[in-house]
Protein backbone atom coordinates (compact mmCIF):
# COMPACT_ATOMS: atom_id res chain seq x y z
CA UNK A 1 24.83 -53.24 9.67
CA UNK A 2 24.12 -49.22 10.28
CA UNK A 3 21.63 -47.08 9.28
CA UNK A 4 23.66 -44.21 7.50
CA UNK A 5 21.66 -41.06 6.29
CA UNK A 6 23.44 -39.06 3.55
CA UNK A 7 23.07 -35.52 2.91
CA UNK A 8 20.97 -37.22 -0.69
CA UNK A 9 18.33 -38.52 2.28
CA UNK A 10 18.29 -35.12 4.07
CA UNK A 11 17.74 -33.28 0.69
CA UNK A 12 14.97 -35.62 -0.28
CA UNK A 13 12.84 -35.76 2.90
CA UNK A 14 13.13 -31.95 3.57
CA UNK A 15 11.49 -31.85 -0.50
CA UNK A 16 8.60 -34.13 0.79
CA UNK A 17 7.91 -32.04 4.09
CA UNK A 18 7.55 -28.92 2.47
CA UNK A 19 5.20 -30.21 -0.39
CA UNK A 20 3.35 -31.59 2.77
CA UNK A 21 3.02 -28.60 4.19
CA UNK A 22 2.24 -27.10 1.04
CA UNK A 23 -0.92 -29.11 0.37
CA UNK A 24 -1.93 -28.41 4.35
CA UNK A 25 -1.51 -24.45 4.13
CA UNK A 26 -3.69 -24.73 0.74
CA UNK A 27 -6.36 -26.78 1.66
CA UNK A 28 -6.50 -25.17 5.30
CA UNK A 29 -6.87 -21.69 3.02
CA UNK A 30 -9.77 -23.60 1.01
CA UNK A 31 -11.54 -24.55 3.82
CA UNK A 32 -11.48 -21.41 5.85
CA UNK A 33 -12.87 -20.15 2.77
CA UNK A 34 -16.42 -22.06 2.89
CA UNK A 35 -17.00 -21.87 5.84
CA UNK A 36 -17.39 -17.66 4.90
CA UNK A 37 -17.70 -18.06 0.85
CA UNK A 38 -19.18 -14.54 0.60
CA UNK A 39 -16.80 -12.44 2.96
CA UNK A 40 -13.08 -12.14 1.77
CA UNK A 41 -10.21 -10.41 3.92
CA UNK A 42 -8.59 -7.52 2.30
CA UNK A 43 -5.46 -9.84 1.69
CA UNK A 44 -7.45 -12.25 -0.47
CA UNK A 45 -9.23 -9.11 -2.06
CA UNK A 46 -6.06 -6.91 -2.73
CA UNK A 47 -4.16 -10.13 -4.34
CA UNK A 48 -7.49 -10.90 -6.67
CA UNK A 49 -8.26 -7.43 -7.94
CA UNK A 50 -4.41 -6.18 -8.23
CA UNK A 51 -5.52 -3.33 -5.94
CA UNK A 52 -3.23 -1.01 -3.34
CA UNK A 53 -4.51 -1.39 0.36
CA UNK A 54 -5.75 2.54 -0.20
CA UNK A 55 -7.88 1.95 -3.29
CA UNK A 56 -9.37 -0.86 -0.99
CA UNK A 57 -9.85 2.14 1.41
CA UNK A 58 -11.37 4.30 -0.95
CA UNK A 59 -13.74 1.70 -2.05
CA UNK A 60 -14.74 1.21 2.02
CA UNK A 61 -14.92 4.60 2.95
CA UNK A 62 -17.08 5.51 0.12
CA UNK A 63 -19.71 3.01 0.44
CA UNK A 64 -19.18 1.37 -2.89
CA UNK A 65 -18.54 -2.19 -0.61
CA UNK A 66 -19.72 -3.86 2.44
CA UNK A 67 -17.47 -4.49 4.85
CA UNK A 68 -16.96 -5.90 8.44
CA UNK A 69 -14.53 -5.59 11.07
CA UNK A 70 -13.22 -8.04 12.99
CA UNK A 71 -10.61 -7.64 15.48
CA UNK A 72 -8.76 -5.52 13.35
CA UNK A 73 -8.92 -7.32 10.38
CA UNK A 74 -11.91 -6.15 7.69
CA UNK A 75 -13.82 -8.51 5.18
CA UNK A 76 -15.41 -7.24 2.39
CA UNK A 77 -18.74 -8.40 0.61
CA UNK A 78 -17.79 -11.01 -2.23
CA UNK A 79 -20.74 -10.03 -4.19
CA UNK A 80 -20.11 -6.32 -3.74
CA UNK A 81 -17.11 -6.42 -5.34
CA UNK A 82 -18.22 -8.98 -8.22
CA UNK A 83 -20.48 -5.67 -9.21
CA UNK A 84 -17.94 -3.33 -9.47
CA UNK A 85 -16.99 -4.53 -12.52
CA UNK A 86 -20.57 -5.22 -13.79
CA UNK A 87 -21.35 -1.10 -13.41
């Protein structure tokens, strides 16, 4: 008797493999997170506060937020930006 996979299979397994990969990418992102809970990247920090990469700028250049940067990529202070809204 043969083993016969049907387009049904194909459809099926390729829905499992991405909810795999799902799960990975999120708790990859989780993790990478406490291991630096109070330093975000500008991604995370632009996607939580609905802000445009220049009012991120604005905040950097005028002192309002810590910030580091590493190779070419800044984090900013989780705390500093919790008080923004607290002012």
């Amino acid at each position: 008797m043969e083993n016969v996979v049907t387009k049904d299979d194909l459809r099926q397994f390729g829905m499992i493999l991405l909810n795999d990969i799902r799960q990975v990418v999120q708790n990859g992102s989780s993790h990478q997170e406490s291991l630096h809970p109070e330093w975000l990247k500008s991604k995370v920090v632009r996607k939580l506060l609905d802000m445009s990469a220049g009012t991120l700028q604005n905040l950097r250049i005028t002192g309002k937020v810590r910030y580091k940067k590493i190779l070419g990529s800044y984090y900013y202070n989780k705390a500093d930006l919790l008080n923004l809204f607290n002012d």
